[in-house]
N, C-alpha and C. Protein backbone atom coordinates (compact mmCIF):
# COMPACT_ATOMS: atom_id res chain seq x y z
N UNK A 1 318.40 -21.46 -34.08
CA UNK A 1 318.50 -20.38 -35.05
C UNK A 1 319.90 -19.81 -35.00
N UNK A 2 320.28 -18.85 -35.95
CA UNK A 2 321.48 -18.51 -35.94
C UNK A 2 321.72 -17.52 -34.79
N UNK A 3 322.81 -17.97 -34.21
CA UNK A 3 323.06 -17.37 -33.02
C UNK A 3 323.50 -15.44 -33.06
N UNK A 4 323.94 -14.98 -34.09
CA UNK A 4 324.44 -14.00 -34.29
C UNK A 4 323.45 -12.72 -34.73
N UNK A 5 322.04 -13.21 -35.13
CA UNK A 5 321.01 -12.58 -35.47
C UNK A 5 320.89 -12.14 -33.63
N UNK A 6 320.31 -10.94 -33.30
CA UNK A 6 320.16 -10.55 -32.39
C UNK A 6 318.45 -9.84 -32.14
N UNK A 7 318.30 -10.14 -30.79
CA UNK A 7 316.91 -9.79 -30.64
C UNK A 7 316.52 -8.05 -30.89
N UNK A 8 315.96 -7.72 -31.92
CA UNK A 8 315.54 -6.37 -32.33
C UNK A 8 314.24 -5.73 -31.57
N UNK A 9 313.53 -6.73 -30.87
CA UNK A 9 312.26 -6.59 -30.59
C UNK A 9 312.55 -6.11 -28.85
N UNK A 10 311.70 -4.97 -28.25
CA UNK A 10 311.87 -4.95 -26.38
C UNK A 10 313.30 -4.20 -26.45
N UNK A 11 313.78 -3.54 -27.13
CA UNK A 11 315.21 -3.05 -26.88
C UNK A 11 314.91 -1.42 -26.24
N UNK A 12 316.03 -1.14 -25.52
CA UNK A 12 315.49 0.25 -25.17
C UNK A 12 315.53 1.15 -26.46
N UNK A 13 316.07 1.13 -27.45
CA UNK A 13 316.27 1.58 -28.42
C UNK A 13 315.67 0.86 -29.49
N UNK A 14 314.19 1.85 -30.04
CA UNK A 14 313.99 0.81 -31.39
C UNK A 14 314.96 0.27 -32.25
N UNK A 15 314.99 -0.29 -33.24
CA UNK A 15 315.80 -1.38 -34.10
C UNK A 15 315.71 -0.08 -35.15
N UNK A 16 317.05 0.03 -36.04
CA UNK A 16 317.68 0.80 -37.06
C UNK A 16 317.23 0.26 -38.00
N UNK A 17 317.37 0.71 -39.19
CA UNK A 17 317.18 -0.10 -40.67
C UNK A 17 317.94 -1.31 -40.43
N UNK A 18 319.49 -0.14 -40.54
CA UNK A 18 320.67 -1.12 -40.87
C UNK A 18 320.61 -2.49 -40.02
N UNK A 19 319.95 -2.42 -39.01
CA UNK A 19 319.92 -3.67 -37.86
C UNK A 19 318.81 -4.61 -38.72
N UNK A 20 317.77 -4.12 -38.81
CA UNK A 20 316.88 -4.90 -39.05
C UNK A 20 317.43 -5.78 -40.68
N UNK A 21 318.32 -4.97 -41.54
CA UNK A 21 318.88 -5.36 -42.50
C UNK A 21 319.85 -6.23 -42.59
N UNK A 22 320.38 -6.32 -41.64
CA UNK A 22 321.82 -6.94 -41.19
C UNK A 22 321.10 -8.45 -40.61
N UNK A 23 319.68 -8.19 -39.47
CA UNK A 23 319.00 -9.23 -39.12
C UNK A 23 318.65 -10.27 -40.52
N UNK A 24 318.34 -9.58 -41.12
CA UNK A 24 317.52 -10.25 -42.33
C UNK A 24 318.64 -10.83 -43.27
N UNK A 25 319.67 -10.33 -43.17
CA UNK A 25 320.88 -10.73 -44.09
C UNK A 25 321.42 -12.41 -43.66
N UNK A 26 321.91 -11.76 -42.13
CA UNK A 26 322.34 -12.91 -41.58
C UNK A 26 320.88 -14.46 -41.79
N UNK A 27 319.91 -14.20 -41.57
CA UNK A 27 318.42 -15.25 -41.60
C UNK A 27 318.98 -15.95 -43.25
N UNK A 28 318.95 -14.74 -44.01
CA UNK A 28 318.67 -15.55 -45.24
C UNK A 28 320.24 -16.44 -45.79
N UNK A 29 321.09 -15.65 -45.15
CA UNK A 29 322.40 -16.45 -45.31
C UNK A 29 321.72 -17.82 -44.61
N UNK A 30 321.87 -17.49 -43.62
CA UNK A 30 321.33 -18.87 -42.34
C UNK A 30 320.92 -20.24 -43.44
N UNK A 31 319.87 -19.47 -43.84
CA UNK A 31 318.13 -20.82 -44.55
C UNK A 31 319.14 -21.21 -45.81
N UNK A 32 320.02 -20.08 -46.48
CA UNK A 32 320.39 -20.31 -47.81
C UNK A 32 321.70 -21.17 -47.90
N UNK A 33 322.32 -21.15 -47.03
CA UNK A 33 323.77 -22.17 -46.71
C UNK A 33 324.66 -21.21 -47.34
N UNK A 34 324.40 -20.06 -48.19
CA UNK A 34 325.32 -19.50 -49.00
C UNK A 34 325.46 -17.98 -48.26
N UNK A 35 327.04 -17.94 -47.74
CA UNK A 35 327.22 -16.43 -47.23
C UNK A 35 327.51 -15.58 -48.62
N UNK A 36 328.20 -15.82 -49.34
CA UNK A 36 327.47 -15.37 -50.57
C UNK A 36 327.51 -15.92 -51.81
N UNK A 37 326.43 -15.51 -52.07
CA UNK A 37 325.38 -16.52 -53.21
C UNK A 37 326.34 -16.31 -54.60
N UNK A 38 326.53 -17.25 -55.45
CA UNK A 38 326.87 -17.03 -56.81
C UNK A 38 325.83 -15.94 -58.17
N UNK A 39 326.51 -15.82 -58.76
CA UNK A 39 325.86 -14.93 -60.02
C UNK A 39 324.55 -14.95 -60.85
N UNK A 40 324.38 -16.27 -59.78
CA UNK A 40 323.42 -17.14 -60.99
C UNK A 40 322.54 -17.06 -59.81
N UNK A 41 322.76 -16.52 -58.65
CA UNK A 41 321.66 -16.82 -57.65
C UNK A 41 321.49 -14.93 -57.08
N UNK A 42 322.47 -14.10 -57.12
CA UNK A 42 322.80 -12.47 -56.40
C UNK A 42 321.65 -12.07 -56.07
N UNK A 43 320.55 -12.46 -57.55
CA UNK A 43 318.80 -11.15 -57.52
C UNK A 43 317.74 -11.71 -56.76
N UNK A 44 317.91 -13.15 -57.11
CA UNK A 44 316.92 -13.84 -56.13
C UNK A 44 317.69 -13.55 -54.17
N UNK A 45 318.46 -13.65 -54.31
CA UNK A 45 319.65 -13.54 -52.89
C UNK A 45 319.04 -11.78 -52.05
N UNK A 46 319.21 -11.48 -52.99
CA UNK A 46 319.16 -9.63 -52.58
C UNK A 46 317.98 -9.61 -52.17
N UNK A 47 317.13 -10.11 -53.05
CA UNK A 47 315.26 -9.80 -52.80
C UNK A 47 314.88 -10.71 -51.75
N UNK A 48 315.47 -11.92 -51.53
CA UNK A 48 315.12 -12.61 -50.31
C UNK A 48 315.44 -11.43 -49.07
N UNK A 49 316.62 -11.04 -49.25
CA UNK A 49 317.24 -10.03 -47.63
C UNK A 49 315.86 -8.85 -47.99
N UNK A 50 315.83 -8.56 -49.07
CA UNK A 50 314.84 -7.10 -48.93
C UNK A 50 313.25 -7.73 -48.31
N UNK A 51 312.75 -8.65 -48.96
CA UNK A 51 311.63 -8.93 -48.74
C UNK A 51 311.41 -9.28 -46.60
N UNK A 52 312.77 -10.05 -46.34
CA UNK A 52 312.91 -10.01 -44.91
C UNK A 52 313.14 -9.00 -44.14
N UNK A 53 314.00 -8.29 -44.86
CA UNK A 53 314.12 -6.90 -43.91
C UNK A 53 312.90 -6.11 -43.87
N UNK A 54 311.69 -6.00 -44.65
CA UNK A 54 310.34 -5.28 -44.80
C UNK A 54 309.58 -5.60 -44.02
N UNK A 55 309.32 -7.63 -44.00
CA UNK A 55 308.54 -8.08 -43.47
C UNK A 55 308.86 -7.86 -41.87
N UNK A 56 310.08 -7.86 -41.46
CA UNK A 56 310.74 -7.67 -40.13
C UNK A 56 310.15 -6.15 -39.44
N UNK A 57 310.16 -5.29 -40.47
CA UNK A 57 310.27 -3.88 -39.84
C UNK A 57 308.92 -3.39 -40.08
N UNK A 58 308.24 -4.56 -40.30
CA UNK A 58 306.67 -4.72 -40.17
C UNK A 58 306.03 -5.02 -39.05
N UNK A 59 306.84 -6.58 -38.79
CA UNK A 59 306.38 -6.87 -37.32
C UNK A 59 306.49 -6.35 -36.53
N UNK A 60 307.70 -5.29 -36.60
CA UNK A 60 308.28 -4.17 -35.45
C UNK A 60 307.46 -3.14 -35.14
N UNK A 61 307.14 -3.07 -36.46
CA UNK A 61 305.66 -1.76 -36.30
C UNK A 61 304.88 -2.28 -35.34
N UNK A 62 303.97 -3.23 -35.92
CA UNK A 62 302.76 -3.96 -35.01
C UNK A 62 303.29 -4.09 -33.72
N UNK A 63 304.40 -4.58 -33.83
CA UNK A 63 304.60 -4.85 -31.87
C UNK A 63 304.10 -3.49 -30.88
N UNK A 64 304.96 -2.10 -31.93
CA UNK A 64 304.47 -0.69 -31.28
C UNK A 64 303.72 -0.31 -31.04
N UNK A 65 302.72 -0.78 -32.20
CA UNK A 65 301.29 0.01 -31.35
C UNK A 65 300.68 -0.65 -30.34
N UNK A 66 300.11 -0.17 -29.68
CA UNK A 66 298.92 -0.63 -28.47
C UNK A 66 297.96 -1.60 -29.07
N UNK A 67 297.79 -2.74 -28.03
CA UNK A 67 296.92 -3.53 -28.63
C UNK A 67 295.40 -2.76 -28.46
N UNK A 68 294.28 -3.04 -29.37
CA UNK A 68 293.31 -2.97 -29.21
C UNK A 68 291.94 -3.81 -28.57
């Protein structure tokens, strides 16, 4: 995986937006080959990082609570 994405999860400090955004940026650059995407690609590009940064700061949730 891309080496520069950093572990957000177990930190003494929960994970920031901006981290978890920056995580999700760097992933979809990663999968997409494109650090940045052309004109014809920007909306699909943007909504990939948003949809990752959500799903991310989702899993982050779940990790927090106590299992049941």
């Amino acid at each position: 995986m891309c080496r520069s994405i950093k572990t957000l999860h177990n930190a003494a400090v929960p994970a920031t937006d901006d981290e978890i955004r920056a995580a999700a940026l760097q992933y979809v650059r990663k999968i997409s080959g494109w650090r940045q995407p052309s004109k014809a690609h920007a909306d699909a590009f943007s909504a990939a990082v948003d949809e990752v940064a959500q799903a991310t700061a989702r899993l982050l949730q779940a990790a927090l609570r106590p299992a049941s």
